[in-house]
N, C-alpha and C. Protein backbone atom coordinates (compact mmCIF):
# COMPACT_ATOMS: atom_id res chain seq x y z
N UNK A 1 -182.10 35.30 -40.17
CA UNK A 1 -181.25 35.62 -41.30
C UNK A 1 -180.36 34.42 -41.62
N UNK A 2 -179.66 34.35 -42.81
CA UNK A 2 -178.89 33.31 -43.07
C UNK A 2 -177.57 33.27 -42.31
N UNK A 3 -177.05 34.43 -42.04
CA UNK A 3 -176.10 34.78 -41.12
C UNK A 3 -176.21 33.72 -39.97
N UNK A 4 -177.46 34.52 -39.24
CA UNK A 4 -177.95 33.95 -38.00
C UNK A 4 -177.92 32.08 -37.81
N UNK A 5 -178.78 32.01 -39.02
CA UNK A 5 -178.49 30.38 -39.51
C UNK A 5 -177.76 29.75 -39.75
N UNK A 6 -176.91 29.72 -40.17
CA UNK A 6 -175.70 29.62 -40.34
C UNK A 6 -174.84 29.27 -38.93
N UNK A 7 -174.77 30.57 -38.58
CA UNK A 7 -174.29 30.24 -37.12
C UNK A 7 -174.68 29.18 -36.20
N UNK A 8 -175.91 28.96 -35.82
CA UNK A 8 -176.32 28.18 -35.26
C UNK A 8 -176.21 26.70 -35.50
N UNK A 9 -176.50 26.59 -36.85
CA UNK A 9 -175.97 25.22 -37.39
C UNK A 9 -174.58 24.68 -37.07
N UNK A 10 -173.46 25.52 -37.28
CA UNK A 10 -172.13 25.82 -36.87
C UNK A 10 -172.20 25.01 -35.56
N UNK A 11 -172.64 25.84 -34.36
CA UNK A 11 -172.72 25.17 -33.26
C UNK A 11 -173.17 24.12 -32.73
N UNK A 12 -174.26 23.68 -33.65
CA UNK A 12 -175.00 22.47 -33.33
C UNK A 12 -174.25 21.60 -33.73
N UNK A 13 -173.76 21.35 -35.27
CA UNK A 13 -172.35 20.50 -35.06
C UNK A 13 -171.59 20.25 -33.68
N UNK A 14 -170.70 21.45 -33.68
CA UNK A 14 -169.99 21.49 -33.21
C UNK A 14 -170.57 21.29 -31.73
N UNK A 15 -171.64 21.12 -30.97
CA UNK A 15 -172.21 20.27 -29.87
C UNK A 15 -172.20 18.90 -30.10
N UNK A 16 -172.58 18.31 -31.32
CA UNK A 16 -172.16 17.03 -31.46
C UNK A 16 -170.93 16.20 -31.61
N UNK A 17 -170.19 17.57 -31.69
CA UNK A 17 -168.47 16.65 -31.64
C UNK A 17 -168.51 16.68 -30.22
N UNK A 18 -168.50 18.12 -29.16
CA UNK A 18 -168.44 17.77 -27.92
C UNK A 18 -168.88 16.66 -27.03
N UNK A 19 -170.03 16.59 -27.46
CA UNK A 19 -171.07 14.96 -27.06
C UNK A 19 -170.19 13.74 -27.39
N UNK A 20 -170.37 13.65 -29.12
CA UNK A 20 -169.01 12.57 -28.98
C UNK A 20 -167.90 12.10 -28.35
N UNK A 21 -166.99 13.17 -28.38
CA UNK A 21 -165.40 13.58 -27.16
C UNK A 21 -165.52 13.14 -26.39
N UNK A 22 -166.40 13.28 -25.33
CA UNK A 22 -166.76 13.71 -23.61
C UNK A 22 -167.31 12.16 -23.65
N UNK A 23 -168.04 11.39 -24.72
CA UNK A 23 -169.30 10.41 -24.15
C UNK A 23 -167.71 9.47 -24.77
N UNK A 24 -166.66 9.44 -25.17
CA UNK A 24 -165.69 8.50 -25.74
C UNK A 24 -164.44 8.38 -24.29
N UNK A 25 -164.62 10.02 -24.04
CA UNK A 25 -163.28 10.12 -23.16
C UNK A 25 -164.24 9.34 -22.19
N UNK A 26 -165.19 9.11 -21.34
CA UNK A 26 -165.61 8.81 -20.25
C UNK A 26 -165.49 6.98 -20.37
N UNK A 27 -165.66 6.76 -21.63
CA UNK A 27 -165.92 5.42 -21.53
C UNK A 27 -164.40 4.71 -21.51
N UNK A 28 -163.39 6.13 -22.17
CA UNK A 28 -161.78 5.49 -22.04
C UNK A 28 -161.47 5.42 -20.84
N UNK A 29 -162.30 6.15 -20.07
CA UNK A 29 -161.33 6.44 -18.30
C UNK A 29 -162.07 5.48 -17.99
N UNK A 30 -162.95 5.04 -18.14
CA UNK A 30 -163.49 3.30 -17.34
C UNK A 30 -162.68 2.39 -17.59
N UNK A 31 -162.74 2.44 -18.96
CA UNK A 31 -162.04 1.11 -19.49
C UNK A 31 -160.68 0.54 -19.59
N UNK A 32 -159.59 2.23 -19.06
CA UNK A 32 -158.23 1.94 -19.16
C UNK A 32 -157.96 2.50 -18.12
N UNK A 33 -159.14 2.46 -16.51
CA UNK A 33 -158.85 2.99 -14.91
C UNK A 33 -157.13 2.53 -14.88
N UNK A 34 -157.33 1.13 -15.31
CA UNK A 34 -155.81 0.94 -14.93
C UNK A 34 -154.96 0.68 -15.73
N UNK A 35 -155.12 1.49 -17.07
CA UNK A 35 -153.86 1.47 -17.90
C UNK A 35 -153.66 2.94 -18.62
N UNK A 36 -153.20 4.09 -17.66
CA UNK A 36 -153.09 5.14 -17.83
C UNK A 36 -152.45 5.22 -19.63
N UNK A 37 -151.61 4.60 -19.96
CA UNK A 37 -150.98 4.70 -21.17
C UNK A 37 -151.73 4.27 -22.42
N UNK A 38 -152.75 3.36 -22.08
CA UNK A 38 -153.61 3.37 -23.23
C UNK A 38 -154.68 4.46 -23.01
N UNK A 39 -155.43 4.97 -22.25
CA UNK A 39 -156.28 5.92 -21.97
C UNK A 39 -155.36 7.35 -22.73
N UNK A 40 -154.84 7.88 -22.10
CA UNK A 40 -154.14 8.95 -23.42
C UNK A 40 -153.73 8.54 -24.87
N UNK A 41 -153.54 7.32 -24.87
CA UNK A 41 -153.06 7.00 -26.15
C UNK A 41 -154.45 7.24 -27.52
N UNK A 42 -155.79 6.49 -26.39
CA UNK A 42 -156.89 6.90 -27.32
C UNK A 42 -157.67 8.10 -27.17
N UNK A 43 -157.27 8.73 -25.95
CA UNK A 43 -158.24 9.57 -26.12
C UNK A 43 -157.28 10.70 -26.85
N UNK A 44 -156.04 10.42 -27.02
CA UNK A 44 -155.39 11.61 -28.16
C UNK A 44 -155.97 11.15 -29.63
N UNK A 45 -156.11 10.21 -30.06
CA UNK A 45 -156.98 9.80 -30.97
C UNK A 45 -158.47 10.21 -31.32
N UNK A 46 -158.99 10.22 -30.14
CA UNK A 46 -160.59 10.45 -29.97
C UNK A 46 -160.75 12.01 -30.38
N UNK A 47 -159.24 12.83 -29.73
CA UNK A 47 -159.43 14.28 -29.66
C UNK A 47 -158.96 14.69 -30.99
N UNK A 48 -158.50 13.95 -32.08
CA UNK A 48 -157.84 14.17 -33.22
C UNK A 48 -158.73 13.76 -34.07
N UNK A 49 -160.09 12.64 -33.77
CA UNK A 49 -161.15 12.90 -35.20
C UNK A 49 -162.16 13.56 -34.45
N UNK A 50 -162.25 14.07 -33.21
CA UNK A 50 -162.95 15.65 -32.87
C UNK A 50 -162.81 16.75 -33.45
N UNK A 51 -160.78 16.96 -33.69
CA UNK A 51 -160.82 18.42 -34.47
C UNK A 51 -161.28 18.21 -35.68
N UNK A 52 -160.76 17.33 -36.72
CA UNK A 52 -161.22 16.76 -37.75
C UNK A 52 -162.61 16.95 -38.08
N UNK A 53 -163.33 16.22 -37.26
CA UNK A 53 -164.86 16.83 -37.39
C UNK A 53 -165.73 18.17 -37.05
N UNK A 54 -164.88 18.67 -36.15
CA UNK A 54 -165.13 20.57 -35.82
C UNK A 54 -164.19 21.42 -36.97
N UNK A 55 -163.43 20.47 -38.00
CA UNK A 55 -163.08 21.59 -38.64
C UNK A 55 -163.96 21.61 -40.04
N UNK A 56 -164.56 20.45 -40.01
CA UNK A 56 -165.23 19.91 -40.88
C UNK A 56 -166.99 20.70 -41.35
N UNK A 57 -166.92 20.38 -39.73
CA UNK A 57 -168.65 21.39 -39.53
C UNK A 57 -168.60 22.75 -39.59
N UNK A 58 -167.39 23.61 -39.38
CA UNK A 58 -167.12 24.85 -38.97
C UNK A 58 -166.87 25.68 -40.66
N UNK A 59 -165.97 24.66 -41.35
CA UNK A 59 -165.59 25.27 -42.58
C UNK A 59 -166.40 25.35 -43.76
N UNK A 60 -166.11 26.97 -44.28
CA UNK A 60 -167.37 26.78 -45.09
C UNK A 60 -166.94 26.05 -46.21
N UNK A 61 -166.06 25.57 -46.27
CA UNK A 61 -165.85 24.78 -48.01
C UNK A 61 -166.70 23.46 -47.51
N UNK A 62 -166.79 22.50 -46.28
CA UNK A 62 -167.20 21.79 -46.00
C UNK A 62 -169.07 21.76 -46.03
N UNK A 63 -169.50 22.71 -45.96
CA UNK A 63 -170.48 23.06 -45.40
C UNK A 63 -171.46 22.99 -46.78
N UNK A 64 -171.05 23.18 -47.83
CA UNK A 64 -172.20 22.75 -49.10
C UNK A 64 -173.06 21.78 -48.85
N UNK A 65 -174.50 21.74 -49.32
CA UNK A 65 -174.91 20.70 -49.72
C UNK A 65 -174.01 19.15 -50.14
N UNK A 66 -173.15 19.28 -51.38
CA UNK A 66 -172.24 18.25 -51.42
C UNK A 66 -171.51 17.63 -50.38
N UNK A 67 -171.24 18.37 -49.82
CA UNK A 67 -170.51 17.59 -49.11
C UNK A 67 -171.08 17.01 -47.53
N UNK A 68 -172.63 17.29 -48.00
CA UNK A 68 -173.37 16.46 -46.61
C UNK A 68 -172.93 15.27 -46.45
N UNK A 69 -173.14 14.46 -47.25
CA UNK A 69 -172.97 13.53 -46.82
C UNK A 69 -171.67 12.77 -46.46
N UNK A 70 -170.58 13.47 -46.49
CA UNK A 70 -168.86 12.86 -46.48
C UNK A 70 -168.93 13.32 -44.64
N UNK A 71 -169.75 14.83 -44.52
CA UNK A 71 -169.85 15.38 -43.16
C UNK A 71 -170.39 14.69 -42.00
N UNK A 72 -171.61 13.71 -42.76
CA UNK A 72 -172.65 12.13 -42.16
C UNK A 72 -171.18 11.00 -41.94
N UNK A 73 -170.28 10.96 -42.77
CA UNK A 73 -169.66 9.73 -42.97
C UNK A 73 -168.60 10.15 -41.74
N UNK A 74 -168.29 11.24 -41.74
CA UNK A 74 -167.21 11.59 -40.99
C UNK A 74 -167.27 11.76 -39.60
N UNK A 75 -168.71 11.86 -39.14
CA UNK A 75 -169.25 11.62 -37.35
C UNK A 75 -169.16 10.46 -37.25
N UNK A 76 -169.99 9.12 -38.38
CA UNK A 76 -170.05 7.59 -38.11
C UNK A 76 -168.49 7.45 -37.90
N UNK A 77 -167.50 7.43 -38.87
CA UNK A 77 -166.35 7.42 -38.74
C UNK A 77 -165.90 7.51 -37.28
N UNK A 78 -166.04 9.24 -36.96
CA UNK A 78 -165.46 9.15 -36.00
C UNK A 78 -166.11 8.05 -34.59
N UNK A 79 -167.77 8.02 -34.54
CA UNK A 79 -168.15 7.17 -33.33
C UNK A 79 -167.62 5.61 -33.81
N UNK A 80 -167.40 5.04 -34.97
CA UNK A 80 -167.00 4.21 -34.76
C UNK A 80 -165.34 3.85 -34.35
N UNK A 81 -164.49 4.92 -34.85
CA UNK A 81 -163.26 4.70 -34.00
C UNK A 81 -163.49 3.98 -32.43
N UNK A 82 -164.32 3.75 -31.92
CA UNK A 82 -164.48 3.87 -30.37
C UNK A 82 -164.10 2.11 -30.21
N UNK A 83 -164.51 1.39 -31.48
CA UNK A 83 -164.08 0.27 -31.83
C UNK A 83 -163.18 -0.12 -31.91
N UNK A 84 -161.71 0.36 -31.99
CA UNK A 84 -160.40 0.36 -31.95
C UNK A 84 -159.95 0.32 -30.34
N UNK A 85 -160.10 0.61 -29.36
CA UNK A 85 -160.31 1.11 -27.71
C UNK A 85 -161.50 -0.02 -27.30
N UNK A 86 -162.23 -0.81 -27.81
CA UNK A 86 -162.95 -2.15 -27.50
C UNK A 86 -162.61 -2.98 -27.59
N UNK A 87 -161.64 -3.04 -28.93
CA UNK A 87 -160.58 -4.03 -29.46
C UNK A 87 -159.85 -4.66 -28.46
N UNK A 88 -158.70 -3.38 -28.54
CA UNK A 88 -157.57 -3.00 -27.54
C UNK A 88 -158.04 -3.70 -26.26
N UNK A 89 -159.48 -2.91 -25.54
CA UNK A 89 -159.61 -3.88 -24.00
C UNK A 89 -159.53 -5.47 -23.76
N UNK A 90 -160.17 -5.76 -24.92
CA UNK A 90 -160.41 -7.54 -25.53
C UNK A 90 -159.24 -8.19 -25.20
N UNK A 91 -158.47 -7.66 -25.90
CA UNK A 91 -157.16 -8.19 -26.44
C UNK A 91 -156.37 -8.11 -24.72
N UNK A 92 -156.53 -6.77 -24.38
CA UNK A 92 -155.86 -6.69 -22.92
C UNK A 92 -156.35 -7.57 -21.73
N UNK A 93 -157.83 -7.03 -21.62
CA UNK A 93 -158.17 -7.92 -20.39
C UNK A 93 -159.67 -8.76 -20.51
N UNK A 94 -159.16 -9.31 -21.76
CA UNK A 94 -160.91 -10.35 -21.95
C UNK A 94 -161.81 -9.48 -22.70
N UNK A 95 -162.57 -10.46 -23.50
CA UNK A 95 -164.04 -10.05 -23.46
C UNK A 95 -164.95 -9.56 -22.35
N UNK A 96 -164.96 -10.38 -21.30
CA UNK A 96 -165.90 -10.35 -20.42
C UNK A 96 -165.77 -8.81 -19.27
N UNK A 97 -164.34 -9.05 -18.94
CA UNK A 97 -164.20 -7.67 -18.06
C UNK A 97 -164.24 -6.68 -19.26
N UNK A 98 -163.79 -6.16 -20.21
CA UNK A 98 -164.05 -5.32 -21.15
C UNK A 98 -165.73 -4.77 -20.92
N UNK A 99 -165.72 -6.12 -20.89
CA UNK A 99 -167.88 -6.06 -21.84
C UNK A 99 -168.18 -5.42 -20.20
N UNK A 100 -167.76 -5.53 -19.30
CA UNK A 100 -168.71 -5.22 -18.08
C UNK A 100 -167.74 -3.75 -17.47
N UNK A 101 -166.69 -3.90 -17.85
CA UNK A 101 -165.94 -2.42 -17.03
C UNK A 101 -166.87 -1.20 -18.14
N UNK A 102 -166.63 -0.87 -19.17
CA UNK A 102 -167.43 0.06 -19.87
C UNK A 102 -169.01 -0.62 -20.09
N UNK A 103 -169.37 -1.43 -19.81
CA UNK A 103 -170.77 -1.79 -20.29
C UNK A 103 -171.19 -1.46 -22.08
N UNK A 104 -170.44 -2.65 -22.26
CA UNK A 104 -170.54 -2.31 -24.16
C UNK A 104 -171.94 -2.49 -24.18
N UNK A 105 -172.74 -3.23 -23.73
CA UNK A 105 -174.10 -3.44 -24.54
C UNK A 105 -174.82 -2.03 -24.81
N UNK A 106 -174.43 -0.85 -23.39
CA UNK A 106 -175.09 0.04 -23.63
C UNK A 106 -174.29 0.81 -24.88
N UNK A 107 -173.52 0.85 -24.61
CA UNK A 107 -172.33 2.06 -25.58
C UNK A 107 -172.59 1.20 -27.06
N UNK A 108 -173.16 -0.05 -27.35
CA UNK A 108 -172.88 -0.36 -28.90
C UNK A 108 -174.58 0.09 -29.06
N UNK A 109 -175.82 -0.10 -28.52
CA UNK A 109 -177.01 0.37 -28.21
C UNK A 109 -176.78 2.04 -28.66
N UNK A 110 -176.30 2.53 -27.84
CA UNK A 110 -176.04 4.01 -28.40
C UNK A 110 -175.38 4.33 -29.65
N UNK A 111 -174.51 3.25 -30.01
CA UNK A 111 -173.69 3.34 -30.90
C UNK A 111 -175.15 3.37 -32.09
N UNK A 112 -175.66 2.28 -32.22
CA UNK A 112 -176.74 2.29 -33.26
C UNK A 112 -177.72 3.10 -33.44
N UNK A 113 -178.00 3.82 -32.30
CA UNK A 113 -179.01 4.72 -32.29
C UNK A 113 -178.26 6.06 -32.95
N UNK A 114 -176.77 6.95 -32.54
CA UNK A 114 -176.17 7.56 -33.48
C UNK A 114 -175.70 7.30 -34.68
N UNK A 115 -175.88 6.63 -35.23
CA UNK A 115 -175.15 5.96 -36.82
C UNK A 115 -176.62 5.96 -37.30
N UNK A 116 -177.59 5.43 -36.60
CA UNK A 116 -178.59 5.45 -37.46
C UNK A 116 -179.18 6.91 -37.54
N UNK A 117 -179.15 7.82 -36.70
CA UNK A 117 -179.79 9.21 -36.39
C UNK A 117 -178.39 9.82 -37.79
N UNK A 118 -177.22 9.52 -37.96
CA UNK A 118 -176.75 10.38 -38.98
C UNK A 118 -176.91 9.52 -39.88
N UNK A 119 -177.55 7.99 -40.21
CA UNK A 119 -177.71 7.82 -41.87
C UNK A 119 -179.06 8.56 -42.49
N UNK A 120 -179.82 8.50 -41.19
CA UNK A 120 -181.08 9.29 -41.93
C UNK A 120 -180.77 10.79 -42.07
N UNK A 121 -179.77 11.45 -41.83
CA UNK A 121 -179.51 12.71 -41.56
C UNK A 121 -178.66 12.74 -42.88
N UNK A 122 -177.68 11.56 -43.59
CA UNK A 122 -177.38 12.09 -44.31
C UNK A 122 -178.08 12.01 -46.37
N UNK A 123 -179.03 10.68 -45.22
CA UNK A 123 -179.91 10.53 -46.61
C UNK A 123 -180.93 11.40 -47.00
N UNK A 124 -180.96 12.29 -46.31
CA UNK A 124 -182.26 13.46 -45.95
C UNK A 124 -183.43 12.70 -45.83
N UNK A 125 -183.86 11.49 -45.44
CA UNK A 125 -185.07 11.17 -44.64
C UNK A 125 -185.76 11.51 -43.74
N UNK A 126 -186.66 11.76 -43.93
CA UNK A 126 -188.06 11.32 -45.00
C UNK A 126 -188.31 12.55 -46.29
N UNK A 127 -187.90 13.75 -45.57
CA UNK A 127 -188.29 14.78 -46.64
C UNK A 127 -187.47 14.96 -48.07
N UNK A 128 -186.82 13.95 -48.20
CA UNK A 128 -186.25 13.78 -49.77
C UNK A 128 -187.56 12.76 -50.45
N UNK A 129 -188.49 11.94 -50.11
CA UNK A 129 -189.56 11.69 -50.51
C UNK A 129 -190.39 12.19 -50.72
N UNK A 130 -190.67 12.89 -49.87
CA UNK A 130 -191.87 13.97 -49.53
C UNK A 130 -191.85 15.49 -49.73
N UNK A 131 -190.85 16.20 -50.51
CA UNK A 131 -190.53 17.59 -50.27
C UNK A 131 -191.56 18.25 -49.70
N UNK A 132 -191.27 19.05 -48.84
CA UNK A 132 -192.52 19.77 -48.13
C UNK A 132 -193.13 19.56 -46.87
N UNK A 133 -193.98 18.09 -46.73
CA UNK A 133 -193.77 17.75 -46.18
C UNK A 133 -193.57 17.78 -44.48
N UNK A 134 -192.56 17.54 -44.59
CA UNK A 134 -191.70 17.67 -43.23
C UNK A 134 -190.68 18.55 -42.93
N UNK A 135 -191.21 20.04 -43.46
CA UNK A 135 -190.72 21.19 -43.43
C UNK A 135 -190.54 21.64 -41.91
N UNK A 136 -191.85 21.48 -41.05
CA UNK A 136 -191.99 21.82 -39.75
C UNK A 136 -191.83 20.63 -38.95
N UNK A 137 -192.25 19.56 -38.72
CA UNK A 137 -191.67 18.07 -38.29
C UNK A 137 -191.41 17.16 -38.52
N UNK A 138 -191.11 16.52 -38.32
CA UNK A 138 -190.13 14.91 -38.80
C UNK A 138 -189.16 14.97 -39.64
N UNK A 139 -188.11 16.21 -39.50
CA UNK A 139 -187.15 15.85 -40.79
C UNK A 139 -186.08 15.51 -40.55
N UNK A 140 -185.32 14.84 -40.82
CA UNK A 140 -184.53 14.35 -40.88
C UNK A 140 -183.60 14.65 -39.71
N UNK A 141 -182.93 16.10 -39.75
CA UNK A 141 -182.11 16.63 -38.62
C UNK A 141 -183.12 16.71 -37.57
N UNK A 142 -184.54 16.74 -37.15
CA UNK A 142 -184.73 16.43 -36.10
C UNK A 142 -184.74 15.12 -35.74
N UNK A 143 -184.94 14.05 -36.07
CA UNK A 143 -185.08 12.84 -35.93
C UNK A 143 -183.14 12.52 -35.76
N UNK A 144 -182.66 13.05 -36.15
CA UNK A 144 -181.42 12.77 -36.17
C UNK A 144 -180.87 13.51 -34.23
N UNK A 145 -181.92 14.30 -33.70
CA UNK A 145 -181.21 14.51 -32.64
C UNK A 145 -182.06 13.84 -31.72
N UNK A 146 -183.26 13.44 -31.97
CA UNK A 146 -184.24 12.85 -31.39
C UNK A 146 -183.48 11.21 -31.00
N UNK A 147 -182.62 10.86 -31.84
CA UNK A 147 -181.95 9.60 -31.19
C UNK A 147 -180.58 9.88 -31.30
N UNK A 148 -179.98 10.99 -31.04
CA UNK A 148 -178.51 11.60 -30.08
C UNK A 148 -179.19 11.38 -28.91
N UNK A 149 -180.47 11.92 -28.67
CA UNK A 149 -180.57 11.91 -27.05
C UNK A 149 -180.96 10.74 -26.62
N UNK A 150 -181.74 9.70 -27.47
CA UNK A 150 -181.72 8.46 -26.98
C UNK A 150 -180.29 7.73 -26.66
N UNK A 151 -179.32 7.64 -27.99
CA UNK A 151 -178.08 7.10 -27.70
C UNK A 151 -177.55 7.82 -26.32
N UNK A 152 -177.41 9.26 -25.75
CA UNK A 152 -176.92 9.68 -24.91
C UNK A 152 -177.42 9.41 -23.72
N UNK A 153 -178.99 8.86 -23.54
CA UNK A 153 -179.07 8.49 -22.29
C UNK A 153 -178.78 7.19 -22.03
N UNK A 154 -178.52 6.18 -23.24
CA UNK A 154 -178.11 4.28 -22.88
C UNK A 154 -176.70 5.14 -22.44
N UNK A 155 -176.43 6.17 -23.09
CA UNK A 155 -174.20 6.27 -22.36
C UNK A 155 -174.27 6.71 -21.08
N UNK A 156 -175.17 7.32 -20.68
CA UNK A 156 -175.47 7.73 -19.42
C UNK A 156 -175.40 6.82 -18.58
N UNK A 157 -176.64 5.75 -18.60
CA UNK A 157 -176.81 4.21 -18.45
C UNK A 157 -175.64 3.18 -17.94
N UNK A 158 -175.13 3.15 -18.89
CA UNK A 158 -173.67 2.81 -18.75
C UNK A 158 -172.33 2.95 -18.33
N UNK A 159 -172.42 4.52 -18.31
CA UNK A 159 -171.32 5.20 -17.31
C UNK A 159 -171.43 5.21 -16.25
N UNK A 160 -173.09 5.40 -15.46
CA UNK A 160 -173.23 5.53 -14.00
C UNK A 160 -173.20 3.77 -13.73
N UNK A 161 -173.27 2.69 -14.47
CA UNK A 161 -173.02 1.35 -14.32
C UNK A 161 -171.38 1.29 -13.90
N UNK A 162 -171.20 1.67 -14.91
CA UNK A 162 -169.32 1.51 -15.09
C UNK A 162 -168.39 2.43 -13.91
N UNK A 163 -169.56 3.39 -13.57
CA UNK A 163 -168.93 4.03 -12.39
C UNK A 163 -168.51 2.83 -11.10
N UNK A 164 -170.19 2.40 -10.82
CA UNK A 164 -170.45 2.22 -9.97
C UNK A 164 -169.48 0.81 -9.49
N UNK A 165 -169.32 -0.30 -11.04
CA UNK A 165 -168.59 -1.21 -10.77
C UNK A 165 -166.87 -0.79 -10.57
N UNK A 166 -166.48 -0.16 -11.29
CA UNK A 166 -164.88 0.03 -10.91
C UNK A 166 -164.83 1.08 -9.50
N UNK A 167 -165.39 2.05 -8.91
CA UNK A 167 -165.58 2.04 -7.59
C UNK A 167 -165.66 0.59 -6.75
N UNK A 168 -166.46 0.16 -7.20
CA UNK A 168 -166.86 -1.61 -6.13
C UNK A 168 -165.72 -1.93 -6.20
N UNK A 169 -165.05 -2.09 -7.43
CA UNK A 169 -163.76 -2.62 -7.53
C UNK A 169 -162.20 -2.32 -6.71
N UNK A 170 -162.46 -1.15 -7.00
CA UNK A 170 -161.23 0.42 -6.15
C UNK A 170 -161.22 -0.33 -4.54
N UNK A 171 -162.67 0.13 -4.17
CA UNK A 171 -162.76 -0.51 -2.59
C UNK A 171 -162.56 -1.57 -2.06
N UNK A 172 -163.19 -2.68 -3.29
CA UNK A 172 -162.42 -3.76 -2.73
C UNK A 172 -161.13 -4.44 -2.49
N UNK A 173 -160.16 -3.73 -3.68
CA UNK A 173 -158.74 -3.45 -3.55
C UNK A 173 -158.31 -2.94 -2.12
N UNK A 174 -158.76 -1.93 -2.24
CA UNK A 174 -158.67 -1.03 -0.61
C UNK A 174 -158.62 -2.07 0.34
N UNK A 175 -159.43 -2.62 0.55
CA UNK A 175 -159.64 -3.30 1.36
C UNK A 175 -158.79 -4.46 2.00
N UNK A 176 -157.78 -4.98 0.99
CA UNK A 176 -156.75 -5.86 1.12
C UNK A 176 -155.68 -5.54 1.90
């Protein structure tokens, strides 16, 4: 039913803000282990274009056709905030420890694989060429989660990296 549909869509958003949140907060607690005050500072940020975007997916004024695509602009938006908190590490402690405490290569890798999974999502590719089509596969919102899960396993990638080095790090402190 449309009810039913409806709903579900609802949530599937709203799984992709969680994904976002969780895959942003993890990469803030790597990257600011030792600067508790910037780590809340962004992840109150991170959690403020989360509601933004759960109120976005949730509401039905949002939810038209029209406004697909501001709804596409407003996930890139929010994953690219994550760029502001990359900045910030740069500026704090180098390029280099930055680039290796969170492991940017993976997180900007993921980064492209979500930006590109919502431009085709908001261009309706392929089945705005093809109506029909790709009614049952390849449309757009599947291909659009088909590389969420690619981007989510390079963050994976990278977190159990980023674990593993600021542990090395912790201990070797310890150790002094």
């Amino acid at each position: 039913s449309l009810t039913v549909a409806t709903f579900g869509n609802k949530l599937d958003y709203l799984g992709i803000v969680v994904l976002i949140v969780t895959s942003m907060v993890s990469i803030l607690y790597y990257g600011f282990y030792d600067s508790s005050a910037l780590f809340y500072i962004f992840t109150l940020i991170t959690l403020a274009f989360g509601a933004a975007c759960a109120v976005m997916s949730l509401g039905d004024t949002f939810r038209t056709r029209e406004w697909r695509p501001y709804r596409a602009a407003m996930f890139v938006a929010f994953g690219l905030s994550a760029v502001l908190p990359i900045i910030t590490g740069i500026i704090y402690f180098g390029l280099e420890e930055t680039y290796e405490k969170i492991q940017l290569k993976w997180v900007a890798l993921g980064g492209v694989f979500y930006i590109f999974g919502a431009f085709l999502y908001g261009i309706r590719f392929p089945e705005r060429l093809a109506p029909g089509k790709f009614d049952i596969w390849g449309h757009s919102h599947q291909l659009f989660h088909v590389l969420v899960v690619i981007a989510a396993l390079c963050h994976l990638y990278g977190v159990v990296k980023s674990y593993e080095l600021v542990h090395l790090k912790l201990m070797a402190n310890a150790g002094h």
